[in-house]
PDB file of N, CA and C in Angstrom:
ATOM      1  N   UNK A   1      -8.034  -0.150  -3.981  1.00  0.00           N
ATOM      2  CA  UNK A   1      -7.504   1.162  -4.292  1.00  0.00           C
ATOM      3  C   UNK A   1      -8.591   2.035  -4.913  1.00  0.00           C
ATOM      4  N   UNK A   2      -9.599   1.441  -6.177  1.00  0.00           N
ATOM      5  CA  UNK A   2     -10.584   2.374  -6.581  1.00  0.00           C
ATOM      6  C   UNK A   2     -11.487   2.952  -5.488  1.00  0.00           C
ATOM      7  N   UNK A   3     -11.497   2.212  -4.250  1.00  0.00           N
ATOM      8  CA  UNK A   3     -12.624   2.367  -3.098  1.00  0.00           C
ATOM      9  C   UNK A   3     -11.759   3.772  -2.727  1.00  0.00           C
ATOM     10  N   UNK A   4     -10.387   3.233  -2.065  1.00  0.00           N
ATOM     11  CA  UNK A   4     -10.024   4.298  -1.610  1.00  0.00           C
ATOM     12  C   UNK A   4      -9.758   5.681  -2.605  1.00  0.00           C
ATOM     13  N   UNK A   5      -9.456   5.499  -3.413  1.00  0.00           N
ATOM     14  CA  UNK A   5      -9.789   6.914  -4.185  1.00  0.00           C
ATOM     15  C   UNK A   5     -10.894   7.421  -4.447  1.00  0.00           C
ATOM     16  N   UNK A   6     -11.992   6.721  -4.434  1.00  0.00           N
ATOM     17  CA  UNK A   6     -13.798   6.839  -4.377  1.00  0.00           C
ATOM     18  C   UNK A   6     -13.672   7.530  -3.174  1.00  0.00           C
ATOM     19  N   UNK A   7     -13.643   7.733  -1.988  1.00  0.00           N
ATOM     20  CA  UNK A   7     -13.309   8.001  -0.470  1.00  0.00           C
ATOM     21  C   UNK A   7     -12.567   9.305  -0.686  1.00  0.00           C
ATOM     22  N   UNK A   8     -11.477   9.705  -1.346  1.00  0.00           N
ATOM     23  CA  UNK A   8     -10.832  10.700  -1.597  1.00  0.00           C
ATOM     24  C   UNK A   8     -10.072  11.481  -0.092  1.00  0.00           C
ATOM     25  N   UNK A   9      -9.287  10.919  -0.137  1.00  0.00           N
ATOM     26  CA  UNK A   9      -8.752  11.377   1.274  1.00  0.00           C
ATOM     27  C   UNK A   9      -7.322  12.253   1.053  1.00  0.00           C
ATOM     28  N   UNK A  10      -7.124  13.331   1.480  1.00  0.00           N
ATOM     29  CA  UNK A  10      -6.181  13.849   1.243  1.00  0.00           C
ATOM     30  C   UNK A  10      -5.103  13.624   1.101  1.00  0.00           C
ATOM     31  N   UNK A  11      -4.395  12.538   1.930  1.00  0.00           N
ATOM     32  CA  UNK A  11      -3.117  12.294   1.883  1.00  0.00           C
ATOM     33  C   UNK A  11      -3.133  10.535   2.690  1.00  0.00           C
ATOM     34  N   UNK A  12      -2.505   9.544   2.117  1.00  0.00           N
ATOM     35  CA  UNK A  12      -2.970   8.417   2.546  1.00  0.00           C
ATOM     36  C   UNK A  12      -1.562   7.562   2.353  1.00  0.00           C
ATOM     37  N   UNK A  13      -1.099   6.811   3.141  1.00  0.00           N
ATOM     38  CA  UNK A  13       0.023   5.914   3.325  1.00  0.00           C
ATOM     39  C   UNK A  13      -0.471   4.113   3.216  1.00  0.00           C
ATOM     40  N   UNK A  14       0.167   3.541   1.905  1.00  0.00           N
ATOM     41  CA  UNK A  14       0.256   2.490   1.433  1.00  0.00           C
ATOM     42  C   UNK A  14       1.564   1.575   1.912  1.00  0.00           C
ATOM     43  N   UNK A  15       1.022   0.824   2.542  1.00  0.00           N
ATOM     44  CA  UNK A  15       2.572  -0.182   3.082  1.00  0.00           C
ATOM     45  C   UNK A  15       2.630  -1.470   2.869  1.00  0.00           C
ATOM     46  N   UNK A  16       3.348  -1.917   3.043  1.00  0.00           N
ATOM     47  CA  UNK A  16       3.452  -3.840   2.680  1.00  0.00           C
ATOM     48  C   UNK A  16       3.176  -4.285   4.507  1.00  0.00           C
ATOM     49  N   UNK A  17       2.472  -5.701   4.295  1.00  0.00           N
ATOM     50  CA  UNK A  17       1.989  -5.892   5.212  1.00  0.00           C
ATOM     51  C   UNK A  17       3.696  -6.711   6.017  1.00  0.00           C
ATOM     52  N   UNK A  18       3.838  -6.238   7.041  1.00  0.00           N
ATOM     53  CA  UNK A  18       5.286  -6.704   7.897  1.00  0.00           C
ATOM     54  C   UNK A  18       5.179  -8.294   8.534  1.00  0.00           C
ATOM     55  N   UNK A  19       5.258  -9.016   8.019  1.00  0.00           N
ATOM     56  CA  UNK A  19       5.147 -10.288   8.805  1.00  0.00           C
ATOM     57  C   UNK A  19       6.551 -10.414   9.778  1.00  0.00           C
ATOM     58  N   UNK A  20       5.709 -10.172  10.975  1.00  0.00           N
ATOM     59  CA  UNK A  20       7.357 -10.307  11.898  1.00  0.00           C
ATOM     60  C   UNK A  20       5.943 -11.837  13.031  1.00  0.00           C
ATOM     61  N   UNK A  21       6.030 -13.141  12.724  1.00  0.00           N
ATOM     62  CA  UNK A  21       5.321 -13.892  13.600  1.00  0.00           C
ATOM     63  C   UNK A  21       6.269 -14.504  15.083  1.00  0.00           C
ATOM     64  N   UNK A  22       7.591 -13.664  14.506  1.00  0.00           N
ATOM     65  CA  UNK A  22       8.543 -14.184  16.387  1.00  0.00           C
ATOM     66  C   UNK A  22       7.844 -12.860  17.085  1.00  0.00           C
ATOM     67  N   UNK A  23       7.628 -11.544  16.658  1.00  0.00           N
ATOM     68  CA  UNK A  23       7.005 -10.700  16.865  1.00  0.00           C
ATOM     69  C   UNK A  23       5.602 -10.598  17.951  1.00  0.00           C
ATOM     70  N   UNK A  24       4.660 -10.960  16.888  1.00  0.00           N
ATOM     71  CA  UNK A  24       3.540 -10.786  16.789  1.00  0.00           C
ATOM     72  C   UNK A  24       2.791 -12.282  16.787  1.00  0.00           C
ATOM     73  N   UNK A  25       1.720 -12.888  18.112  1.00  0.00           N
ATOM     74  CA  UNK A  25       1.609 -14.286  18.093  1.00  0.00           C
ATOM     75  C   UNK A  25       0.817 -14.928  16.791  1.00  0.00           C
ATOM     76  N   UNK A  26      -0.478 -13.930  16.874  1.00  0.00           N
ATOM     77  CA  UNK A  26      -1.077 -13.783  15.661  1.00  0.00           C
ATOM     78  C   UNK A  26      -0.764 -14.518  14.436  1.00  0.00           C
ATOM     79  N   UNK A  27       0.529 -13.968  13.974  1.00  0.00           N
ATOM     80  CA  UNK A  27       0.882 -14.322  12.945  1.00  0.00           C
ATOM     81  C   UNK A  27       1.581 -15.244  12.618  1.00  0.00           C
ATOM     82  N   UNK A  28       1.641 -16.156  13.596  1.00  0.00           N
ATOM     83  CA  UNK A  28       2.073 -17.144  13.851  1.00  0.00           C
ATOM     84  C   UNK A  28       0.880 -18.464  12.992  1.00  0.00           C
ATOM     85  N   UNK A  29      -0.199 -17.751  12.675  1.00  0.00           N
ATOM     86  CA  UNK A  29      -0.869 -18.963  12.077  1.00  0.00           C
ATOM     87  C   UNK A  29      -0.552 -18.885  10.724  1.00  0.00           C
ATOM     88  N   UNK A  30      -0.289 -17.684  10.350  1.00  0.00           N
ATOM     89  CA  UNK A  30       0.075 -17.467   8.645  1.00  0.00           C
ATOM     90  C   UNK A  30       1.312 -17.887   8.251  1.00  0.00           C
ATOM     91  N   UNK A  31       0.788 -18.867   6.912  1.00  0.00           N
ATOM     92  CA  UNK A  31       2.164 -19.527   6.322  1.00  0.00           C
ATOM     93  C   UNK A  31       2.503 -19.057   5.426  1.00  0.00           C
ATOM     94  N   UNK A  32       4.119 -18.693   5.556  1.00  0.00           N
ATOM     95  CA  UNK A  32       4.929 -18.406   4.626  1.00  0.00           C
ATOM     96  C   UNK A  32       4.265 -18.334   3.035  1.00  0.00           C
ATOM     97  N   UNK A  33       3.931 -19.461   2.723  1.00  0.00           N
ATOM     98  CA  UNK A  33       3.523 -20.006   1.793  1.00  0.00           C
ATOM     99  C   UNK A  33       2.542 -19.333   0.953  1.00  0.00           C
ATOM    100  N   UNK A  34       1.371 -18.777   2.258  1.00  0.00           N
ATOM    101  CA  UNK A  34      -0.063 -17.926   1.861  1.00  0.00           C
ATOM    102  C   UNK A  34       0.533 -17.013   1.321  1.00  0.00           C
ATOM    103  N   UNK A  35       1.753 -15.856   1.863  1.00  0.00           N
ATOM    104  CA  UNK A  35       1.853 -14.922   1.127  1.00  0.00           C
ATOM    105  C   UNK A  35       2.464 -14.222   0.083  1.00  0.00           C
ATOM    106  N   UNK A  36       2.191 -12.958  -0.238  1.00  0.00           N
ATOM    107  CA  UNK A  36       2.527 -12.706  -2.149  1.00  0.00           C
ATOM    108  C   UNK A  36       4.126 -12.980  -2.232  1.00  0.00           C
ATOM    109  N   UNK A  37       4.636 -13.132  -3.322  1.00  0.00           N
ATOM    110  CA  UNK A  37       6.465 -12.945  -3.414  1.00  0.00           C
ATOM    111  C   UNK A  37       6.914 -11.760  -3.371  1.00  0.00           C
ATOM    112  N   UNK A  38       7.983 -11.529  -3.652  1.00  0.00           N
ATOM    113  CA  UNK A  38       8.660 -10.016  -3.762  1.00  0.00           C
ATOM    114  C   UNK A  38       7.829 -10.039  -5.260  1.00  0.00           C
ATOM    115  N   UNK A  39       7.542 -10.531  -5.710  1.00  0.00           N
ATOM    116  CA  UNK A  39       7.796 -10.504  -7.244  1.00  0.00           C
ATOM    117  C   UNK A  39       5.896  -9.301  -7.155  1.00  0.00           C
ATOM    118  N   UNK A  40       5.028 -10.286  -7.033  1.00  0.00           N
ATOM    119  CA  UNK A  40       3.761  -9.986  -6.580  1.00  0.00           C
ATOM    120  C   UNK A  40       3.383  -8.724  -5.765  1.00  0.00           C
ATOM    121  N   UNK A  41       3.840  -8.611  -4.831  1.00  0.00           N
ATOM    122  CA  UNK A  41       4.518  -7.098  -3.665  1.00  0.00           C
ATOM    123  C   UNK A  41       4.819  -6.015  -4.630  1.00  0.00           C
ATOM    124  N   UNK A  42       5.790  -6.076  -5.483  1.00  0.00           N
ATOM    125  CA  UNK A  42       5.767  -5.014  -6.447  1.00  0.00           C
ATOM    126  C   UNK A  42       4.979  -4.580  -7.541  1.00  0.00           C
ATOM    127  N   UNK A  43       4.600  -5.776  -8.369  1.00  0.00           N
ATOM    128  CA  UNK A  43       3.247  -5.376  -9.047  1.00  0.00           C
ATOM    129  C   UNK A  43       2.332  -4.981  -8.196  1.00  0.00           C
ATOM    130  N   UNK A  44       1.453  -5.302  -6.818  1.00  0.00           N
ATOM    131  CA  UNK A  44       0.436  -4.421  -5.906  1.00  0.00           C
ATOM    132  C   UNK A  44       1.243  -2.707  -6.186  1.00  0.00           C
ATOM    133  N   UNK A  45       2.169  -2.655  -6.086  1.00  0.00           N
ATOM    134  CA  UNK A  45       2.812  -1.518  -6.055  1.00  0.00           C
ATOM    135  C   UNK A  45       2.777  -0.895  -7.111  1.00  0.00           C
ATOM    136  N   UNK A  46       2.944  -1.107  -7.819  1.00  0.00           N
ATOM    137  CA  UNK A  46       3.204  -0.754  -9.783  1.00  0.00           C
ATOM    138  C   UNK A  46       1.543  -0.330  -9.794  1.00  0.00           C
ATOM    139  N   UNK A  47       0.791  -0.996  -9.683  1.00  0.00           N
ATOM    140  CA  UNK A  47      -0.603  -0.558  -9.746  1.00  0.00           C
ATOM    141  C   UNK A  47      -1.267   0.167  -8.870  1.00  0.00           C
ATOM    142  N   UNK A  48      -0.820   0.131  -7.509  1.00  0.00           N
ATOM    143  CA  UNK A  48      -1.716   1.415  -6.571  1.00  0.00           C
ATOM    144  C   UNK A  48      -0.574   2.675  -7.006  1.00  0.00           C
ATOM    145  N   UNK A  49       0.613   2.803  -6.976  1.00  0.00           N
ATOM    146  CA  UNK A  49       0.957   3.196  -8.062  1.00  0.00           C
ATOM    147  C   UNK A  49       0.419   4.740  -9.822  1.00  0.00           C
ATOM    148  N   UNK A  50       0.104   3.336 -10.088  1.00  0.00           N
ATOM    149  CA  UNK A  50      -0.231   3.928 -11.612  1.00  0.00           C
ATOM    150  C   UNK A  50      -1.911   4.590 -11.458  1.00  0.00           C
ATOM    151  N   UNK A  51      -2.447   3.779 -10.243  1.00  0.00           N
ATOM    152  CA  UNK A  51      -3.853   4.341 -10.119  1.00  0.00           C
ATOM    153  C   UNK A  51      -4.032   5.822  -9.003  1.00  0.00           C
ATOM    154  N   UNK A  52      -3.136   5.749  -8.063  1.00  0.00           N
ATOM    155  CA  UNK A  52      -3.144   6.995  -7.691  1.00  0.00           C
ATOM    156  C   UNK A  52      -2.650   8.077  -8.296  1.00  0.00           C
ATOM    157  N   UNK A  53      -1.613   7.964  -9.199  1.00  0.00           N
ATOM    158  CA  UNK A  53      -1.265   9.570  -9.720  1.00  0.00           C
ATOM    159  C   UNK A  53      -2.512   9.388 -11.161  1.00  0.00           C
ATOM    160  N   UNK A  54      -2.720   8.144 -12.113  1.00  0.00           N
ATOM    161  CA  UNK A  54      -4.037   8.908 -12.545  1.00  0.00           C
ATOM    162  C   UNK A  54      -5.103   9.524 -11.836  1.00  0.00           C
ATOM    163  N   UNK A  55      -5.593   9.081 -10.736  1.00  0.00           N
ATOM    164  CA  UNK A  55      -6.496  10.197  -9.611  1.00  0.00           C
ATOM    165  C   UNK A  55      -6.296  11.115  -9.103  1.00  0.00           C
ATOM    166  N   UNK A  56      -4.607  11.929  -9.844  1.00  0.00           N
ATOM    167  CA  UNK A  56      -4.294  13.526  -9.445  1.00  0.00           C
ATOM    168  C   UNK A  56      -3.657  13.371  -8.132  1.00  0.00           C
ATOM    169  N   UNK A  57      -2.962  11.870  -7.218  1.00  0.00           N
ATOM    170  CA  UNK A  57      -2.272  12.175  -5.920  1.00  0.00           C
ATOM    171  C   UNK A  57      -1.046  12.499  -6.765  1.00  0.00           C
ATOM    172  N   UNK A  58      -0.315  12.872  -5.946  1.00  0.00           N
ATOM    173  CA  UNK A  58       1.569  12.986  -5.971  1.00  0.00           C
ATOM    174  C   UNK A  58       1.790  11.900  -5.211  1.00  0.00           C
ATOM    175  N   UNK A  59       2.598  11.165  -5.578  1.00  0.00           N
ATOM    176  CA  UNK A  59       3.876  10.464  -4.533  1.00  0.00           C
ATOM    177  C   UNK A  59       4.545  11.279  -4.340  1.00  0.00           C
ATOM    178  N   UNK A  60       4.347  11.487  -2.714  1.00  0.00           N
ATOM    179  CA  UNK A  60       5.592  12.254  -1.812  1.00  0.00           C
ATOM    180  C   UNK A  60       6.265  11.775  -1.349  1.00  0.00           C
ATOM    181  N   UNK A  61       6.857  10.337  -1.530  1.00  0.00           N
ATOM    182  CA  UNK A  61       7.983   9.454  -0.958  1.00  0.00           C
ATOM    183  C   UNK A  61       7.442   8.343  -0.407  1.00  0.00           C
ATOM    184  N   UNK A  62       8.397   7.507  -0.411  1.00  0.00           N
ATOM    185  CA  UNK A  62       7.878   5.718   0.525  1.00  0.00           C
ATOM    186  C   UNK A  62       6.940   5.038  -0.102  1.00  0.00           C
ATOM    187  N   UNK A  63       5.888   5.270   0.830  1.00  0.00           N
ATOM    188  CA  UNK A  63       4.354   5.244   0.760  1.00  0.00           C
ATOM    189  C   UNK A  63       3.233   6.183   0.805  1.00  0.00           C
ATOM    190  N   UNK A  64       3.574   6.801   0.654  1.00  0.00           N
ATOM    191  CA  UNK A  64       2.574   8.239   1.028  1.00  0.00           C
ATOM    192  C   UNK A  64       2.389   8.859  -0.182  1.00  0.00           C
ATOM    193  N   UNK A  65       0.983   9.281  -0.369  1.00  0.00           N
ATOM    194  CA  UNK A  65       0.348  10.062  -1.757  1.00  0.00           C
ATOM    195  C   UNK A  65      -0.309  11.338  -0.844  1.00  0.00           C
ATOM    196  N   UNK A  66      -1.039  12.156  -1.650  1.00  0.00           N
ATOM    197  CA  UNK A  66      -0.875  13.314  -1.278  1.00  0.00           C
ATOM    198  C   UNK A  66      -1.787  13.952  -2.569  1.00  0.00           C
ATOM    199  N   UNK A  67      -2.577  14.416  -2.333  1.00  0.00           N
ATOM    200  CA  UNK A  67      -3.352  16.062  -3.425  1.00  0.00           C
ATOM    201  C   UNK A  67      -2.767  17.086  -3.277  1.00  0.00           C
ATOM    202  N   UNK A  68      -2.726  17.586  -4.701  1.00  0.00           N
ATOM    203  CA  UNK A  68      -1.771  18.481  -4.809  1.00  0.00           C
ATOM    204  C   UNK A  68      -2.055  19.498  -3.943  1.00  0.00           C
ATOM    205  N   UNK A  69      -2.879  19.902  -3.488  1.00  0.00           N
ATOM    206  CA  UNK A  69      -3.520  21.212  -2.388  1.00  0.00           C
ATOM    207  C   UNK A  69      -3.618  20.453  -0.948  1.00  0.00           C
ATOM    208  N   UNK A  70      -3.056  19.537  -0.911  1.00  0.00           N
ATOM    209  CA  UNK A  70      -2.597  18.953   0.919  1.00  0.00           C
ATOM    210  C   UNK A  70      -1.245  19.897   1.300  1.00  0.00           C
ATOM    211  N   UNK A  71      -1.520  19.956   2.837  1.00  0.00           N
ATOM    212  CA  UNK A  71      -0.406  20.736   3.085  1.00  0.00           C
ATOM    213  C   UNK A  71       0.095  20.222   4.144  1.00  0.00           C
TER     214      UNK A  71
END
């Protein structure tokens, strides 16, 4: 997140990564196991979060941040 605010991009969408592996074959090698909990998922959140509006974005809903002079 510091990179991407170093980068400064006007308006930028943060998402949780979708494990769909009936989906996608790919993901068929990743175990359950490797990834974060709900619990973990929300702290990533709580902190990109707390670090983008100290760097002056807005949360404009979902996932999406935004400078205040994006239009």
């Amino acid at each position: 997140i510091a990179r991407l605010i170093d980068i400064g991009p006007d308006r930028v969408s943060v998402f949780n990564y979708a494990h769909l592996p009936e989906r996608f074959a790919a993901q068929r090698k990743i175990k359950d196991a490797d990834l974060p909990s709900a619990q973990a998922k929300l702290t990533m959140f709580k902190e990109t979060l707390s670090a983008m509006l100290a760097a002056g974005y807005q949360f404009i809903g979902m996932d999406h941040f935004a400078k205040p002079d994006d239009e």
